[in-house]
Structure formats: structure tokens, C-alpha cells
Protein backbone atom coordinates (compact mmCIF):
# COMPACT_ATOMS: atom_id res chain seq x y z
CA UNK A 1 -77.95 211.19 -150.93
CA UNK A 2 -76.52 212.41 -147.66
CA UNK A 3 -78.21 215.58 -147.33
CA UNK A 4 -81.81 213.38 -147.49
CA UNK A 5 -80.90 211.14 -145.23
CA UNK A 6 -82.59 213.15 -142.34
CA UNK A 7 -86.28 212.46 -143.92
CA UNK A 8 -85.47 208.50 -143.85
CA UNK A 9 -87.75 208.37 -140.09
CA UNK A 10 -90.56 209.95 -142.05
CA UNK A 11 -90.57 207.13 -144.65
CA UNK A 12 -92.55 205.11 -142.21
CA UNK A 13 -95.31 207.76 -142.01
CA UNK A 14 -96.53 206.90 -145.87
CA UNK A 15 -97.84 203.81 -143.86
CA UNK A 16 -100.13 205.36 -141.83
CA UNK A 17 -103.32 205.38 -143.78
CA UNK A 18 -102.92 201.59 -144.63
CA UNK A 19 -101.63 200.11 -141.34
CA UNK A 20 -104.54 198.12 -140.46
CA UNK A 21 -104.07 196.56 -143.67
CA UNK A 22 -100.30 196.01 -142.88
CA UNK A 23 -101.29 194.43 -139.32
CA UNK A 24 -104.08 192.27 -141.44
CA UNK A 25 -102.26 190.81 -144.06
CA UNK A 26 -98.77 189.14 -143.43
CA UNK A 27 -97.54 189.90 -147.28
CA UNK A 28 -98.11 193.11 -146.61
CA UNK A 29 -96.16 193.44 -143.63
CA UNK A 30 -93.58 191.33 -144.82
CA UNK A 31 -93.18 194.19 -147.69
CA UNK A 32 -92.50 197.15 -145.09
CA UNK A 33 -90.29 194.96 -143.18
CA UNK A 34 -88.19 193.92 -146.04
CA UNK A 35 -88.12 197.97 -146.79
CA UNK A 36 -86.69 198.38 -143.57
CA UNK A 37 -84.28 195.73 -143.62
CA UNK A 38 -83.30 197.45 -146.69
CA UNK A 39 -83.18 200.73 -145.66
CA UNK A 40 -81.27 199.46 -142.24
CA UNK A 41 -78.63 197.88 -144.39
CA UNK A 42 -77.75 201.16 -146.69
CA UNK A 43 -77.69 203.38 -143.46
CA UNK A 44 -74.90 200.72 -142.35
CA UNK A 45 -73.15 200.92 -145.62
CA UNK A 46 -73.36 205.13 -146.01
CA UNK A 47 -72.49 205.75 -142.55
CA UNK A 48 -71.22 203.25 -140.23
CA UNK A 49 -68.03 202.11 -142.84
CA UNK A 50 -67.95 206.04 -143.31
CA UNK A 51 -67.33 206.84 -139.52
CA UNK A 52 -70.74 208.00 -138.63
CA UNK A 53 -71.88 206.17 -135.82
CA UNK A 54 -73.65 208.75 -133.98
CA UNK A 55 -76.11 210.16 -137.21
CA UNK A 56 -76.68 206.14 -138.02
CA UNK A 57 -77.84 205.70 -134.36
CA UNK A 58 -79.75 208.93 -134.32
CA UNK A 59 -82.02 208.25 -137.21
CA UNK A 60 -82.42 204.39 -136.10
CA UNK A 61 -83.61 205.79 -132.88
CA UNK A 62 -85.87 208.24 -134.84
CA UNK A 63 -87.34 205.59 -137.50
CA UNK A 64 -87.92 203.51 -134.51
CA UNK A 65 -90.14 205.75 -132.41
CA UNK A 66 -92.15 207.09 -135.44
CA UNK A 67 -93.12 203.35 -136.01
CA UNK A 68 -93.58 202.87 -132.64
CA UNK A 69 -96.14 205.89 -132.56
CA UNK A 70 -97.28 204.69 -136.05
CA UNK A 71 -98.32 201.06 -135.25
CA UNK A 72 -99.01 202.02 -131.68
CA UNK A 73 -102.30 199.63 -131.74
CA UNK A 74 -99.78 196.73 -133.57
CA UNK A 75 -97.02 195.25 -131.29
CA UNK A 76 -96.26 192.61 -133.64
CA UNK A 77 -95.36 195.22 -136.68
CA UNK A 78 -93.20 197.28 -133.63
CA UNK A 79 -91.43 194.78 -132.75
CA UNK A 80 -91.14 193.86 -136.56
CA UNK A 81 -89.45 197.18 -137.20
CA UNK A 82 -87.33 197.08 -134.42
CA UNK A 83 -85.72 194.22 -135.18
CA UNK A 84 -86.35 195.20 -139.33
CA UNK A 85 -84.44 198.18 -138.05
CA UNK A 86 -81.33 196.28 -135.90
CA UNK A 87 -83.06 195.79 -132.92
CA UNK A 88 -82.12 197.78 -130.05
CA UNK A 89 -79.28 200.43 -130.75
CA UNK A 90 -75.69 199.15 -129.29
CA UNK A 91 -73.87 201.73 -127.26
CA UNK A 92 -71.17 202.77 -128.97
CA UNK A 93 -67.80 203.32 -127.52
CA UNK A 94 -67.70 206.75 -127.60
CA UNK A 95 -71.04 206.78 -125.63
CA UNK A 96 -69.66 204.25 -123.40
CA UNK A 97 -66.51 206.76 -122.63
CA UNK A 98 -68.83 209.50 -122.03
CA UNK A 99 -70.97 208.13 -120.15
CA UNK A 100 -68.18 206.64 -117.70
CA UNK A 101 -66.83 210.35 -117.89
CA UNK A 102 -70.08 211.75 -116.57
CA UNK A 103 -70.45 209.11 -113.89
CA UNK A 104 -67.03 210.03 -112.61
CA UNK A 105 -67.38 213.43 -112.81
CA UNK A 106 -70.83 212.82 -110.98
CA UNK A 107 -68.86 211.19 -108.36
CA UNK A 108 -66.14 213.35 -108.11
CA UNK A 109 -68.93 216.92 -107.37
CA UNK A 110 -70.92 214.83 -105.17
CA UNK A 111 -68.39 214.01 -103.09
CA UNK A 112 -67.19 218.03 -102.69
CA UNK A 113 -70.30 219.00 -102.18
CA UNK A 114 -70.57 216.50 -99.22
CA UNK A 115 -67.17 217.58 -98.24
CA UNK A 116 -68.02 221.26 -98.72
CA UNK A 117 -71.60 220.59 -96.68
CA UNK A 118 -69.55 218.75 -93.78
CA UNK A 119 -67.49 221.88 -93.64
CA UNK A 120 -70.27 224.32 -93.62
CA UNK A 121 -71.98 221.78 -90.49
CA UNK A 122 -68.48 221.96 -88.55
CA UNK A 123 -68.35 226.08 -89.25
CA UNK A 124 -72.07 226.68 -87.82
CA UNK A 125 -70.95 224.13 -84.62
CA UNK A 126 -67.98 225.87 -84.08
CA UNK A 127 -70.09 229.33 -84.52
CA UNK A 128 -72.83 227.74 -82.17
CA UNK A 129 -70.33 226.65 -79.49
CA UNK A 130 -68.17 229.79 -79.37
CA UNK A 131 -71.64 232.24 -78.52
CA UNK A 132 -72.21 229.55 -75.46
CA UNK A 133 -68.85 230.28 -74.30
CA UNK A 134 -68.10 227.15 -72.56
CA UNK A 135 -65.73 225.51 -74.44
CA UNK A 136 -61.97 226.11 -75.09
CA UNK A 137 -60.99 226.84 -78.66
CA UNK A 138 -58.49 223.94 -77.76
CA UNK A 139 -62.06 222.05 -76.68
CA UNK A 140 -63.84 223.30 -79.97
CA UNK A 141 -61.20 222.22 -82.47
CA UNK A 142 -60.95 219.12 -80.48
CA UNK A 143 -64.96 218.24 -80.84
CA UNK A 144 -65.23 219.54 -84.50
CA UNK A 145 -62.26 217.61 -85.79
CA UNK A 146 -60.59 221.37 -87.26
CA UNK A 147 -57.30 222.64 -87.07
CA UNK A 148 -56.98 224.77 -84.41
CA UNK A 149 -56.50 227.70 -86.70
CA UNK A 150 -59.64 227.51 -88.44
CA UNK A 151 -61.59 227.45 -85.44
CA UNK A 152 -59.35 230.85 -84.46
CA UNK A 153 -60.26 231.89 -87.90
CA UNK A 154 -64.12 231.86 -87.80
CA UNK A 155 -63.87 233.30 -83.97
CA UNK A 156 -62.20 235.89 -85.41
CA UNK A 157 -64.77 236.26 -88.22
CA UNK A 158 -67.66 236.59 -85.51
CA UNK A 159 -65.96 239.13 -83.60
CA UNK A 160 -65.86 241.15 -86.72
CA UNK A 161 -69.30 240.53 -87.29
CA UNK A 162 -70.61 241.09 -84.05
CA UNK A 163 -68.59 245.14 -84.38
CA UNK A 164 -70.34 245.58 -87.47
CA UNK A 165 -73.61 245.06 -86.03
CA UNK A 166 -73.32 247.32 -83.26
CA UNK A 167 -72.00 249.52 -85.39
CA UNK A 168 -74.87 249.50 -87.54
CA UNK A 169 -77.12 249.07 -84.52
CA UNK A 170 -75.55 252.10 -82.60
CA UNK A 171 -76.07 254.37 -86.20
CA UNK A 172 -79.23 253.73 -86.48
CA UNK A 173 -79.39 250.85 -89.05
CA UNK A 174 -77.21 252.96 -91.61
């Protein structure tokens, strides 16, 4: 029975064809509601009391949003299904964890990439302030909020920069 579990949200399409008959006659959609209870409770029994949250709340999500697309014209079988079904799906713990993991970890890279941005802003100030020439690297550290050695660091980093390019400007671009 496991391995056919997977074609339980397709059950639902056998009711295409006679859904205005369903949304007509309240015996009738009483029927495919009691189904679905049905079929709701067994998926409980085979997979929640078997460990297997995540496949029961995959095909409940499924069965839901073929009915859905189904009785698209009928909110009152929908809604009939949905709640036929369990209603909305409860987040389970484990989702819970992961998402809490994710919006840490979300957290955590958006604040280095701020940090790592901030850097890059004080580097091109420092850059900016050292081809004016009128500041100190004393002055510049001072202003940018950097250690003293960084700023001495990227100075250096110019100067080697600058050689290259007259290097390359004084050989002709090779």
C-alpha cells in the first residue's frame, strides 16, 4: 500500500467530470467529503504513527491543491476538502527548527555582508583621501575608524598599483 500512496492527490481528479453535480446536490458532496475524511484518517494511521510526517504533509498539500484547481468555480466543496482533508497543514517541528535555522543563518550573512560592504566603503575613503594628499595617515585612520595599519596597508597597496601602471604605461600597454 505504501508504494501507491503517491497517486492518493489524483483520487480527487475522478471528480472532475461530475463536479457540478457534487456542488448541486449536498448527498453528493457529503459522499466525497466523507471519502476524504476517510482517506485523511488512513494517511494519519500509515504514516504519522509510522514517523512520516513530512510524506503525510506532502500529499495533504498535494490532494489539497488538485481540489482546489478541481472545484476552482466551488468554494464551498474547497473549503469542504480542506477541512475533509485536516484543514490547514501544522508546521511540524522539524520545519519549525529549520526554518529558525535559515532565519539565523539569514541573519548571521546579512550582517557580514553589511560588515564586509562597510569595509569595502572605509577602503575606497581611505583610497579617495590618500590621492588628495591632505590628510595624515594618523588623520585618515582617525576619520575612517581603521587601525592605523590597515590604512598603511592599502597605501601601500596603491603605491604598488600606481608602479604597475606606469610600468605598463611606459611598455606600451604590455
Amino acid at each position: 500500500m505504501q508504494k501507491l500512496l503517491f497517486l492518493l492527490p489524483f483520487y480527487v481528479i475522478r471528480y472532475e467530470k461530475s463536479r457540478e453535480d457534487i456542488e448541486k446536490d449536498p448527498e453528493k458532496l457529503q459522499k466525497l467529503l466523507d471519502e476524504y475524511v476517510t482517506i485523511s484518517r488512513r494517511l494519519e494511521e500509515s504514516l504519522l504513527e509510522n514517523g512520516k510526517e513530512a510524506l503525510h504533509r506532502y500529499l495533504v498539500e498535494v490532494i489539497i491543491k488538485i481540489a482546489d484547481y478541481i472545484f476552482s468555480d466551488s468554494e464551498k466543496t474547497k473549503k469542504g476538502v480542506d477541512r475533509a482533508m485536516g484543514g490547514e497543514v501544522l508546521e511540524l517541528k522539524t520545519d519549525k527548527l529549520i526554518n529558525e535555522i535559515r532565519q539565523d543563518v539569514k541573519e548571521e550573512v546579512k550582517a557580514e555582508v553589511k560588515e564586509e560592504v562597510k569595509t569595502e566603503t572605509k577602503e575606497k575613503i581611505v583610497i579617495c583621501m590618500l590621492k588628495r594628499g591632505k590628510s595624515t595617515l594618523e588623520e585618515i585612520a582617525a576619520d575612517t575608524q581603521m587601525p592605523i595599519e590597515q590604512v598603511e596597508r592599502i597605501k601601500k597597496e596603491q603605491e604598488e598599483l600606481a608602479k604597475k601602471n606606469e610600468e605598463i604605461i611606459k611598455n606600451g600597454g604590455k
